[in-house]
PDB file of N, CA and C in Angstrom:
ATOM      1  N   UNK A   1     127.908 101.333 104.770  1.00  0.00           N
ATOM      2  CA  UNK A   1     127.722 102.440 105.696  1.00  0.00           C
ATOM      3  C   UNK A   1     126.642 103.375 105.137  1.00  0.00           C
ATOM      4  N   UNK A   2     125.789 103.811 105.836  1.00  0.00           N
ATOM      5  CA  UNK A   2     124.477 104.438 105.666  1.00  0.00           C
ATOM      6  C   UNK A   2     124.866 106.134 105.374  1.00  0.00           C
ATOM      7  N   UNK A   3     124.827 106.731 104.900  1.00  0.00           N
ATOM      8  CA  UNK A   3     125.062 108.260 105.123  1.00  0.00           C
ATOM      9  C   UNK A   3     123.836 108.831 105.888  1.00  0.00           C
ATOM     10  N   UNK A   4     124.583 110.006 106.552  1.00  0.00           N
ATOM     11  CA  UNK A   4     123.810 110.899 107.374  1.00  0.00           C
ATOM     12  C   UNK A   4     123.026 111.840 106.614  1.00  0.00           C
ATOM     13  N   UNK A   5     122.226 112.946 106.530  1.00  0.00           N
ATOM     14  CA  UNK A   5     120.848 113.669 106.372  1.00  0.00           C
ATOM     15  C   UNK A   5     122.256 114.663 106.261  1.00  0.00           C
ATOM     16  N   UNK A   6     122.324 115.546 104.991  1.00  0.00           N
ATOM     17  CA  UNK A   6     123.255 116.708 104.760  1.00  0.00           C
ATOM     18  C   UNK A   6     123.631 117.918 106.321  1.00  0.00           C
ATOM     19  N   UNK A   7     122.146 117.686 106.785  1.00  0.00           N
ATOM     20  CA  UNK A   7     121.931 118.258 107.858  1.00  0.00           C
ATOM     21  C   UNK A   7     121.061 118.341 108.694  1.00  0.00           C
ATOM     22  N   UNK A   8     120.633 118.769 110.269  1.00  0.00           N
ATOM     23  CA  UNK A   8     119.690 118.671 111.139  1.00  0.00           C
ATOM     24  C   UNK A   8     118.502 119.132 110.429  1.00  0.00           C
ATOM     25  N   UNK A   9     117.150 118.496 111.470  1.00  0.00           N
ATOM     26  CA  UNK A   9     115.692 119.081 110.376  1.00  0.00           C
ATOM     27  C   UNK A   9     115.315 118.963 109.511  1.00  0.00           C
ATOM     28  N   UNK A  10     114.329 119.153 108.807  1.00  0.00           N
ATOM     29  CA  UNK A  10     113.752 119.380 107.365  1.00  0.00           C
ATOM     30  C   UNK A  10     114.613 120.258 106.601  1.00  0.00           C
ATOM     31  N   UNK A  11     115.100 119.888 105.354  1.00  0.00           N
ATOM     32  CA  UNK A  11     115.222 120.472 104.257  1.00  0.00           C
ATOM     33  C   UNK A  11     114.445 120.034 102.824  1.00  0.00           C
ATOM     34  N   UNK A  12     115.018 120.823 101.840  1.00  0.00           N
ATOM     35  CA  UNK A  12     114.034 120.421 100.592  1.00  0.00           C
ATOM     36  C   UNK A  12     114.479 119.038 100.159  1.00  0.00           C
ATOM     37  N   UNK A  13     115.881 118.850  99.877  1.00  0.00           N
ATOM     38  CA  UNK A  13     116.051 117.489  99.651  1.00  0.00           C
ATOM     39  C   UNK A  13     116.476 116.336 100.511  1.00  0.00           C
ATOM     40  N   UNK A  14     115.743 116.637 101.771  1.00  0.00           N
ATOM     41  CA  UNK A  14     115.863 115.311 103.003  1.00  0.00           C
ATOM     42  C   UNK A  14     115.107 114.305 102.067  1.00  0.00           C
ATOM     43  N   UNK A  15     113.740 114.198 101.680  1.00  0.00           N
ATOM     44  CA  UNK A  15     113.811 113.132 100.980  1.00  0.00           C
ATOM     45  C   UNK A  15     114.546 112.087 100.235  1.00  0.00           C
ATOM     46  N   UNK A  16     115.388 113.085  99.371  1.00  0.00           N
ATOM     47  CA  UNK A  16     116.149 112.500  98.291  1.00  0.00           C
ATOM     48  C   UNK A  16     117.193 112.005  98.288  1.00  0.00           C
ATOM     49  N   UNK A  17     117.659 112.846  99.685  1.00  0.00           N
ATOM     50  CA  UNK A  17     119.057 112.274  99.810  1.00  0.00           C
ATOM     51  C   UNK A  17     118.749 110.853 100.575  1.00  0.00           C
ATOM     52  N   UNK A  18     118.078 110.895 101.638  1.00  0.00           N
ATOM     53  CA  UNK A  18     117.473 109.599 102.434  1.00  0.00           C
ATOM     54  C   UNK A  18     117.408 108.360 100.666  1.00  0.00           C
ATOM     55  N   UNK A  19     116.468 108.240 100.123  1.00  0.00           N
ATOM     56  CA  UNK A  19     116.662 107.451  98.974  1.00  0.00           C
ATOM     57  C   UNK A  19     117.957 107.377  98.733  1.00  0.00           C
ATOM     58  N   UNK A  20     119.148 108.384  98.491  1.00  0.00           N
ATOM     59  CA  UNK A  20     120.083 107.703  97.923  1.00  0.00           C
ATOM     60  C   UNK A  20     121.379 107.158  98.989  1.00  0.00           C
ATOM     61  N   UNK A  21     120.858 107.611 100.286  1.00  0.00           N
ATOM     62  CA  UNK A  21     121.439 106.269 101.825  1.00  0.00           C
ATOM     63  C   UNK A  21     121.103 105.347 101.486  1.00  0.00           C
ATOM     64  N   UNK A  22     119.746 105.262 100.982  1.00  0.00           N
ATOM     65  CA  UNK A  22     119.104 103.668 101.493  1.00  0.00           C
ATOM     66  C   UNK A  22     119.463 103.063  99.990  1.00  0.00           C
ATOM     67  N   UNK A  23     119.930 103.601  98.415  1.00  0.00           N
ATOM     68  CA  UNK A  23     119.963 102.674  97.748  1.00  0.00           C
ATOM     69  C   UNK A  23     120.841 101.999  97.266  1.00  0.00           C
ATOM     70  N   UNK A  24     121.950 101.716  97.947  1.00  0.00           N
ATOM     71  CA  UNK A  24     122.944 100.848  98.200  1.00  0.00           C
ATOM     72  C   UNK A  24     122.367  99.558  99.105  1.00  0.00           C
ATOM     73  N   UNK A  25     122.077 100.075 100.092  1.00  0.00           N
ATOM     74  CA  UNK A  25     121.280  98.762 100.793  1.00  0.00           C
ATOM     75  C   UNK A  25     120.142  98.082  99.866  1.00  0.00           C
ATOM     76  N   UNK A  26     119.473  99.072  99.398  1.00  0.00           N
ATOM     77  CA  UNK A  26     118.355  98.407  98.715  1.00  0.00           C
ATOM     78  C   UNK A  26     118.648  97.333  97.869  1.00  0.00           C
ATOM     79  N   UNK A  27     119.138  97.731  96.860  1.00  0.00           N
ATOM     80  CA  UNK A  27     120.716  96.813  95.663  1.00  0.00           C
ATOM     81  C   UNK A  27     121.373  95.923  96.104  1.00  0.00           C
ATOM     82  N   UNK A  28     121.296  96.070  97.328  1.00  0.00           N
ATOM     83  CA  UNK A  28     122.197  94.500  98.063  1.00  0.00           C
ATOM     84  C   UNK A  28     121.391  93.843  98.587  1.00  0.00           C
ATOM     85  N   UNK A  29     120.264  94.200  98.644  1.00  0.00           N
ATOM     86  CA  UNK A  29     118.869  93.141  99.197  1.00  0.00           C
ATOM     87  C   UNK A  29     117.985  92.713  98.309  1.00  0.00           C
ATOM     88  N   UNK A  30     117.942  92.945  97.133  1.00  0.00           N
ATOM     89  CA  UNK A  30     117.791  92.749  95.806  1.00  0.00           C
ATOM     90  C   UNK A  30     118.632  91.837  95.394  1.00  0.00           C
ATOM     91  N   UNK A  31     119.864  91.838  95.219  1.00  0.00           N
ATOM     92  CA  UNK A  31     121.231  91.148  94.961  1.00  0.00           C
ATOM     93  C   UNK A  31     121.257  89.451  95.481  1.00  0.00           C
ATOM     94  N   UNK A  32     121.204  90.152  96.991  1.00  0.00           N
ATOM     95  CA  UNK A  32     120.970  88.428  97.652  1.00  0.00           C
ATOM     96  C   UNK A  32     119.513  87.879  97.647  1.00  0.00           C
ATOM     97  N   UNK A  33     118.304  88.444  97.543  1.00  0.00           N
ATOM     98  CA  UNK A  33     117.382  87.845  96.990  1.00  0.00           C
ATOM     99  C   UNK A  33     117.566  87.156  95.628  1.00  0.00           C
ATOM    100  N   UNK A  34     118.412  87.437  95.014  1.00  0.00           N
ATOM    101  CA  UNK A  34     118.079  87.172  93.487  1.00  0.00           C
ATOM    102  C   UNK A  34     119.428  85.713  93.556  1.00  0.00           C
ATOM    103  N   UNK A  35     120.084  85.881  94.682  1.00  0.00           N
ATOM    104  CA  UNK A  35     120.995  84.796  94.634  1.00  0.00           C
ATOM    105  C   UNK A  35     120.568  83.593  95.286  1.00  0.00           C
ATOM    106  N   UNK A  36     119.581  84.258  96.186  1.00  0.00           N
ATOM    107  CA  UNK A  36     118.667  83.067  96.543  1.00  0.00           C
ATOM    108  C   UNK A  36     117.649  82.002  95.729  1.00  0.00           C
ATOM    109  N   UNK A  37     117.872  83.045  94.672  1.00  0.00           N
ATOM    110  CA  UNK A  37     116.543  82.058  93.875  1.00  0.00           C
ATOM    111  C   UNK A  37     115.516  83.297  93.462  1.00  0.00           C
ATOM    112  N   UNK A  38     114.964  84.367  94.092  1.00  0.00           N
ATOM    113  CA  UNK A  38     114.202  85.112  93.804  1.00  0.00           C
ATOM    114  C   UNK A  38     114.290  85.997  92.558  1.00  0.00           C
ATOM    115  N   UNK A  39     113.525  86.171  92.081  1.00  0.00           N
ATOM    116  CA  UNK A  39     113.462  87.190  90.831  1.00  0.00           C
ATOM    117  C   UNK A  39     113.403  88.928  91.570  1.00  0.00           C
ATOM    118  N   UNK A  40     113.601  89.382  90.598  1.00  0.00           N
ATOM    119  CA  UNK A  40     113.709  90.733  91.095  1.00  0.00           C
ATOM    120  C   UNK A  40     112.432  91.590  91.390  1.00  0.00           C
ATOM    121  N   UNK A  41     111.345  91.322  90.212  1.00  0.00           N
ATOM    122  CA  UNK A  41     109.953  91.224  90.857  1.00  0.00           C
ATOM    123  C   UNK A  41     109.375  90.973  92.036  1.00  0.00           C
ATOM    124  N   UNK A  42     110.184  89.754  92.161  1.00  0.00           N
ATOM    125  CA  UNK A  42     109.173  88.936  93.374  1.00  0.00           C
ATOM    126  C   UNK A  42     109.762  89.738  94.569  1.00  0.00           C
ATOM    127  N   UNK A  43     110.957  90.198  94.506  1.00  0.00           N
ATOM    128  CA  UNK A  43     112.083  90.469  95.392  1.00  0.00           C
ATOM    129  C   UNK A  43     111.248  92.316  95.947  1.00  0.00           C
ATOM    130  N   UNK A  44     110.429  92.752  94.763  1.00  0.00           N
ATOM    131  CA  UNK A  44     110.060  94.172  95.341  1.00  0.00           C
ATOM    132  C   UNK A  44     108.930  93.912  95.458  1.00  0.00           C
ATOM    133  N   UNK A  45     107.935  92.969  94.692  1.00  0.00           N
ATOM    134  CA  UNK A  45     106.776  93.056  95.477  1.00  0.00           C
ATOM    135  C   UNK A  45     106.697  92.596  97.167  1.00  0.00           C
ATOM    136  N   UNK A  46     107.238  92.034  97.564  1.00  0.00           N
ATOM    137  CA  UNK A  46     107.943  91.414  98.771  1.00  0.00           C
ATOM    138  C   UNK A  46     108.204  92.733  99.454  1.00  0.00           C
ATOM    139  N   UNK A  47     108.913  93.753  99.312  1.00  0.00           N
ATOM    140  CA  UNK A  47     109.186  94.822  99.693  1.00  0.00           C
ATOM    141  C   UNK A  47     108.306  95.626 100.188  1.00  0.00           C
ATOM    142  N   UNK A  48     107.802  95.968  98.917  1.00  0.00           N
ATOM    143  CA  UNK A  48     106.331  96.991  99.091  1.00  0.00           C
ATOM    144  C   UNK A  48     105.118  96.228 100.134  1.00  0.00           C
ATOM    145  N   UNK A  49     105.171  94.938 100.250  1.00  0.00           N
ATOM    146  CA  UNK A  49     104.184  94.057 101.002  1.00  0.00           C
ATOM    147  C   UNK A  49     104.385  94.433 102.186  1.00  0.00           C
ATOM    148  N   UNK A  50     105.864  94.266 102.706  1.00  0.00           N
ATOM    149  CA  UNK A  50     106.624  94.910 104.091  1.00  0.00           C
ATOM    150  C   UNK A  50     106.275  95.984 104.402  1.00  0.00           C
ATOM    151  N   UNK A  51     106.458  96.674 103.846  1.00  0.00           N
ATOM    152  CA  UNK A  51     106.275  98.570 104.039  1.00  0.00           C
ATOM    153  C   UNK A  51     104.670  98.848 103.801  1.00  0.00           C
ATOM    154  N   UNK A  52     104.018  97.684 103.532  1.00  0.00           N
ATOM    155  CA  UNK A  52     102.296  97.764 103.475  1.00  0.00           C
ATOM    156  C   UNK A  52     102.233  97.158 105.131  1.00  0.00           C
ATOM    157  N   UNK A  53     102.539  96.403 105.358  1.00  0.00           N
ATOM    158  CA  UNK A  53     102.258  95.607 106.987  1.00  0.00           C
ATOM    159  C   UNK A  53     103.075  96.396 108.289  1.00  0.00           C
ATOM    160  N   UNK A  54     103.906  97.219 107.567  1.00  0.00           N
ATOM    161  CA  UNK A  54     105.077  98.202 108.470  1.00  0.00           C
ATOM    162  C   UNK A  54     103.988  99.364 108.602  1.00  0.00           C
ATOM    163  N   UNK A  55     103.366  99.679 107.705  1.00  0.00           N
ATOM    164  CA  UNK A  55     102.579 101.248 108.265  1.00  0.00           C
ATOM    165  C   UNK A  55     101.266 100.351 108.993  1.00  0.00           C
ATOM    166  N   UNK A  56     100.542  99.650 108.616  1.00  0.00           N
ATOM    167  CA  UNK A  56      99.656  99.280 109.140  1.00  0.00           C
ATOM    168  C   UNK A  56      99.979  99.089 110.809  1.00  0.00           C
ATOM    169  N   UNK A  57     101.065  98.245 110.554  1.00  0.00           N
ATOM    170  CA  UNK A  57     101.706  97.979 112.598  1.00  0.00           C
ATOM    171  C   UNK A  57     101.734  99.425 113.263  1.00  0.00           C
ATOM    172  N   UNK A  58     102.203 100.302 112.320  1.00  0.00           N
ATOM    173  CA  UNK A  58     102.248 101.975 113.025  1.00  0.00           C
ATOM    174  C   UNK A  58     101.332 102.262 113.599  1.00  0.00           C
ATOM    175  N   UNK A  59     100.267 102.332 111.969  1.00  0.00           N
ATOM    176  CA  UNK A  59      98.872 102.547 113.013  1.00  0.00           C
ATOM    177  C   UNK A  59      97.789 102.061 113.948  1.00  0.00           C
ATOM    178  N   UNK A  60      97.949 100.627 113.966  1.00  0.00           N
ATOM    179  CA  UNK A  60      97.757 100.125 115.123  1.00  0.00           C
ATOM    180  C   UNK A  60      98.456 100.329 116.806  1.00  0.00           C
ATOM    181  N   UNK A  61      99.678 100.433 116.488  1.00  0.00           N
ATOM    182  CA  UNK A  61     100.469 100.601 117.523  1.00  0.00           C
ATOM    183  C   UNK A  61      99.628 102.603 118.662  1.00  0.00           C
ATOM    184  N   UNK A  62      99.356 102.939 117.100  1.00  0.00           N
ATOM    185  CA  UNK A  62      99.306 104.691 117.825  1.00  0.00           C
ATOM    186  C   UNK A  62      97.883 104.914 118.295  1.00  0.00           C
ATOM    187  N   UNK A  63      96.949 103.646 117.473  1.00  0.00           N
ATOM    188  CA  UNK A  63      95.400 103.459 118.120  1.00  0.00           C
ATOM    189  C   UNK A  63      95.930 102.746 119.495  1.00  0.00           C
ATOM    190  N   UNK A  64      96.516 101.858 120.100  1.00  0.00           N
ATOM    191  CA  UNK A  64      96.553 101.402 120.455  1.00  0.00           C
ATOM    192  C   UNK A  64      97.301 102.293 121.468  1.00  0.00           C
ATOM    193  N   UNK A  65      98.180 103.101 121.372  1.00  0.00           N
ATOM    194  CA  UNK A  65      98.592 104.257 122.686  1.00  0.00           C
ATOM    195  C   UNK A  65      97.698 104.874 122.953  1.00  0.00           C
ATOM    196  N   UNK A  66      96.903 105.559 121.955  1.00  0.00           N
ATOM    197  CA  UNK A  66      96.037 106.725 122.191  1.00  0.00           C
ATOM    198  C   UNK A  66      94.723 105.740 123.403  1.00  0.00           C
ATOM    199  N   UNK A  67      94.393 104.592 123.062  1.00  0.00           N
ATOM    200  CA  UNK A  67      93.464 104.330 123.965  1.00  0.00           C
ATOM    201  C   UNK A  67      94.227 104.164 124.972  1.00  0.00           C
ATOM    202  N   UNK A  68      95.291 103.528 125.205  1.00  0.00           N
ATOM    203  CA  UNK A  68      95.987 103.531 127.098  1.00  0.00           C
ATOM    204  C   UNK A  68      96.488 105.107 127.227  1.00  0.00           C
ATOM    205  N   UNK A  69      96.098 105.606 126.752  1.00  0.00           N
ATOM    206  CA  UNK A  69      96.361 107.355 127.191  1.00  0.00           C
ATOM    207  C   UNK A  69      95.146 108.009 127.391  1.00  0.00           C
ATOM    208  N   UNK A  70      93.780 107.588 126.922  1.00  0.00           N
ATOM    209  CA  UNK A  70      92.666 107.926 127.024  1.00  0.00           C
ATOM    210  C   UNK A  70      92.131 106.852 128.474  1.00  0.00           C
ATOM    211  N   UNK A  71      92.846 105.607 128.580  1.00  0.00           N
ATOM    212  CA  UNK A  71      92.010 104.966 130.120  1.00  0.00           C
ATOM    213  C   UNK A  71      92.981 105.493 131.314  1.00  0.00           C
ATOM    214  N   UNK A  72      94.181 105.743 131.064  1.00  0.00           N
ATOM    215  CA  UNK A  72      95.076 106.228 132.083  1.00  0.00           C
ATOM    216  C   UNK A  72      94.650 107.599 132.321  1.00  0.00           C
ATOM    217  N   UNK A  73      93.584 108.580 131.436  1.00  0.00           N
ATOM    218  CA  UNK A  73      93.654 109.806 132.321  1.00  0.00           C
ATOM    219  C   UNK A  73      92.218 109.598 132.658  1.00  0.00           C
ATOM    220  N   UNK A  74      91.273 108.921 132.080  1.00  0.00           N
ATOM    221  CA  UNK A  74      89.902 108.294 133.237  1.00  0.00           C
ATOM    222  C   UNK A  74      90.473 107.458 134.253  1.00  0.00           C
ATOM    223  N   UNK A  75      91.860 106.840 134.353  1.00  0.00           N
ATOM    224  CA  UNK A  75      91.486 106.246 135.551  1.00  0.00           C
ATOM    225  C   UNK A  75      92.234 107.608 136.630  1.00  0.00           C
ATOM    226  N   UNK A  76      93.441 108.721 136.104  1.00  0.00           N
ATOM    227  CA  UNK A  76      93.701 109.330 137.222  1.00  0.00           C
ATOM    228  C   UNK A  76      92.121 110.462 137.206  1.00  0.00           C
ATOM    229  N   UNK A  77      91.508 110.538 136.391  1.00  0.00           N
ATOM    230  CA  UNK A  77      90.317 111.663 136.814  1.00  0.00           C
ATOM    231  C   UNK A  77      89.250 110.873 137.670  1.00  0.00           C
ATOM    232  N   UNK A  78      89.277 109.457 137.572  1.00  0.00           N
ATOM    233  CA  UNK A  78      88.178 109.296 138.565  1.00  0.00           C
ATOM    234  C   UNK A  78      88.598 108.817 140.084  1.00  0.00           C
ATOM    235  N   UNK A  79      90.325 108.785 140.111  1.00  0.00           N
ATOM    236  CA  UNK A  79      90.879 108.712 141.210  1.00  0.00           C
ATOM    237  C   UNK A  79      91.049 110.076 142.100  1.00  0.00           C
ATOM    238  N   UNK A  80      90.935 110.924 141.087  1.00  0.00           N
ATOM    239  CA  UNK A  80      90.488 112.675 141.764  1.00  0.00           C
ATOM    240  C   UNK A  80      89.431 112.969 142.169  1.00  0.00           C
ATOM    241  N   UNK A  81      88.688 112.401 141.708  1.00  0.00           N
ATOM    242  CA  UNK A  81      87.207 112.271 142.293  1.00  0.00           C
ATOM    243  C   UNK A  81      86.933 111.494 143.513  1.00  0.00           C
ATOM    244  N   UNK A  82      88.030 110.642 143.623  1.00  0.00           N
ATOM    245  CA  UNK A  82      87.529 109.373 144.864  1.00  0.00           C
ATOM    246  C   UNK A  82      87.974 110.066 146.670  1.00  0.00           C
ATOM    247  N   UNK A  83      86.888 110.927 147.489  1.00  0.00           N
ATOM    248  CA  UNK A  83      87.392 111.396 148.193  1.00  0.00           C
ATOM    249  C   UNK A  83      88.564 110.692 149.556  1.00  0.00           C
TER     250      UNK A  83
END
């Protein structure tokens, strides 16, 4: 079970506490990697690779809104134009 954020919003240690939700999960995905055969190395470079291809998808995804938000208001401004 994941724990919740002490509380709503930003605080000083939302970071920290978030790390210590996630490092129980982390330890168990580590755990069964390593029962698989994987080393524990291989098991976080693997990780960090994810969370390298996870932000990249972000920012593609938000180039990729911002232009259908930039042709959707040329196409309603030149439909305002069309008498």
């Amino acid at each position: 079970m994941i724990s919740k954020p002490r509380r709503t919003g930003d605080y000083p240690d939302r970071e920290v506490d978030c790390q210590e939700a996630m490092e129980p999960g982390f330890q168990a995905i580590i755990d069964c990697m390593g029962e698989g055969g994987w080393t524990r190395e291989e098991a976080k470079r693997a990780l960090r690779r994810l969370i390298a291809a996870d932000n990249m998808t972000q920012k593609e995804n938000a180039k990729v809104e911002a232009e259908l938000a930039i042709a959707r208001a040329m196409i309603r401004a030149g439909n305002a134009l069309d008498p």
